[in-house]
Structures are given as structure tokens and as C-alpha cells.
Protein backbone atom coordinates (compact mmCIF):
# COMPACT_ATOMS: atom_id res chain seq x y z
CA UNK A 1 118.42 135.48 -28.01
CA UNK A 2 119.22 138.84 -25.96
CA UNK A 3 121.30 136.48 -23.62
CA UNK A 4 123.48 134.75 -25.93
CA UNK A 5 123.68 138.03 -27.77
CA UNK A 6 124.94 139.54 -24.65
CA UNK A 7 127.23 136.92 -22.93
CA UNK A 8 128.84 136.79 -26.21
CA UNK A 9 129.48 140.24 -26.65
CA UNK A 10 130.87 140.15 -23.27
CA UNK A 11 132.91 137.33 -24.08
CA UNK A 12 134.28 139.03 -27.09
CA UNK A 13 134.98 142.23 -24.44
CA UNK A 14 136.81 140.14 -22.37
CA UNK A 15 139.37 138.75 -24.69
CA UNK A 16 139.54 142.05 -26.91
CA UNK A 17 140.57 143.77 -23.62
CA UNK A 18 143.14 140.73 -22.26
CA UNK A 19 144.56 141.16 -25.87
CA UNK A 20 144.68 144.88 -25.09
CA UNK A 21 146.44 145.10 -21.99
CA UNK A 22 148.88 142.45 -21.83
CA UNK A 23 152.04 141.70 -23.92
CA UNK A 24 153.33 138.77 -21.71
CA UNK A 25 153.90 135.42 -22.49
CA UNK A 26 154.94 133.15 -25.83
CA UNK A 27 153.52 134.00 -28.94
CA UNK A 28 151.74 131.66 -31.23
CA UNK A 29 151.36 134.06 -34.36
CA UNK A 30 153.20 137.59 -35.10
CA UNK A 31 151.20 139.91 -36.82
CA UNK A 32 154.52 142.68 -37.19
CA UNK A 33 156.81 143.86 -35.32
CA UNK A 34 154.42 144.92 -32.38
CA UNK A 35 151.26 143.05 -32.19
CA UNK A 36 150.54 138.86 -32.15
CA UNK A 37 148.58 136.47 -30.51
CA UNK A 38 150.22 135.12 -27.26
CA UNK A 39 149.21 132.00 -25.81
CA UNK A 40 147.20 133.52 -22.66
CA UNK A 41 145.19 135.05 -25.19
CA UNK A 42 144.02 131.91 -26.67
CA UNK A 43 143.40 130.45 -23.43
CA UNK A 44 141.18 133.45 -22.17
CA UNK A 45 139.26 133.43 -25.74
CA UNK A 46 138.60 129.38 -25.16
CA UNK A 47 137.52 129.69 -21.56
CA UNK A 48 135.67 133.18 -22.05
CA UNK A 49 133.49 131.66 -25.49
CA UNK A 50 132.89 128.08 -23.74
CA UNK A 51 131.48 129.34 -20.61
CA UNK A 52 129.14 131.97 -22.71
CA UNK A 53 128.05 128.85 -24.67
CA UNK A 54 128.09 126.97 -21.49
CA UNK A 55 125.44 129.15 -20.26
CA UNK A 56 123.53 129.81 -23.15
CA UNK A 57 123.02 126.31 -23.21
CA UNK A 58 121.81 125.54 -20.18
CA UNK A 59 119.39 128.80 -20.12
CA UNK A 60 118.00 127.22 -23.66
CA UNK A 61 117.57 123.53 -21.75
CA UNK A 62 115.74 125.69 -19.02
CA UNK A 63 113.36 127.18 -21.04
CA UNK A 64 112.69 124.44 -23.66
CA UNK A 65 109.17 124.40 -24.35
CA UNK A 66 108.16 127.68 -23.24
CA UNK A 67 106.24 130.09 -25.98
CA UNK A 68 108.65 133.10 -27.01
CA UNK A 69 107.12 136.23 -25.48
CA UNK A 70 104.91 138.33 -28.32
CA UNK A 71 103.72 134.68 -29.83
């Protein structure tokens, strides 16, 4: 749970901070005069959430069957 809990926080980091910092590129929704959603931003939100879920799943198929620890 801490590692899905983490890579997605990280995930949500990621884009926050590409959304931050950059101002480039064709924009898909304007939210005023200053701010919107460019495309890059949607592609670094689909790749940085699918390869957190990517690895969450894989760490859950890894440890399938194993006892929680505490139970």
C-alpha cells in the first residue's frame, strides 16, 4: 500500500511540476487568459500514472500470496 501510495504521489509530482514549468506547446483546454492544459501535459500525466500502475502491478503479482506484515 506504502508503494502505490508513494509512486503515485510521485506521479502526481511529476506532472504538477511539468504543468508548472512549461508553457510550450498546443493547448487542449484554456482555463483564462494564463493557465490551460497543453498537450505535453497530458502526455506526461498518461505516461507518469501508467508506469506507477505499471509497477504497482507487478510488485502486487510479486507478492501475491504473501501474509501482510502485523497479521
Amino acid at each position: 500500500m506504502a508503494l502505490a501510495l508513494g509512486l503515485f504521489a510521485a506521479a502526481t509530482l511529476v506532472v504538477l511540476w511539468v504543468a508548472a514549468t512549461t508553457a510550450d506547446g498546443p493547448i487542449l483546454v484554456e482555463l483564462s487568459a494564463t493557465h490551460g492544459v497543453h498537450l505535453h501535459d497530458v502526455v506526461v500525466g498518461v505516461i507518469a500514472y501508467s508506469s506507477a500502475a505499471v509497477v504497482v502491478a507487478l510488485a502486487a503479482a510479486a507478492t501475491a500470496g504473501e501474509r501482510p506484515p502485523g497479521r
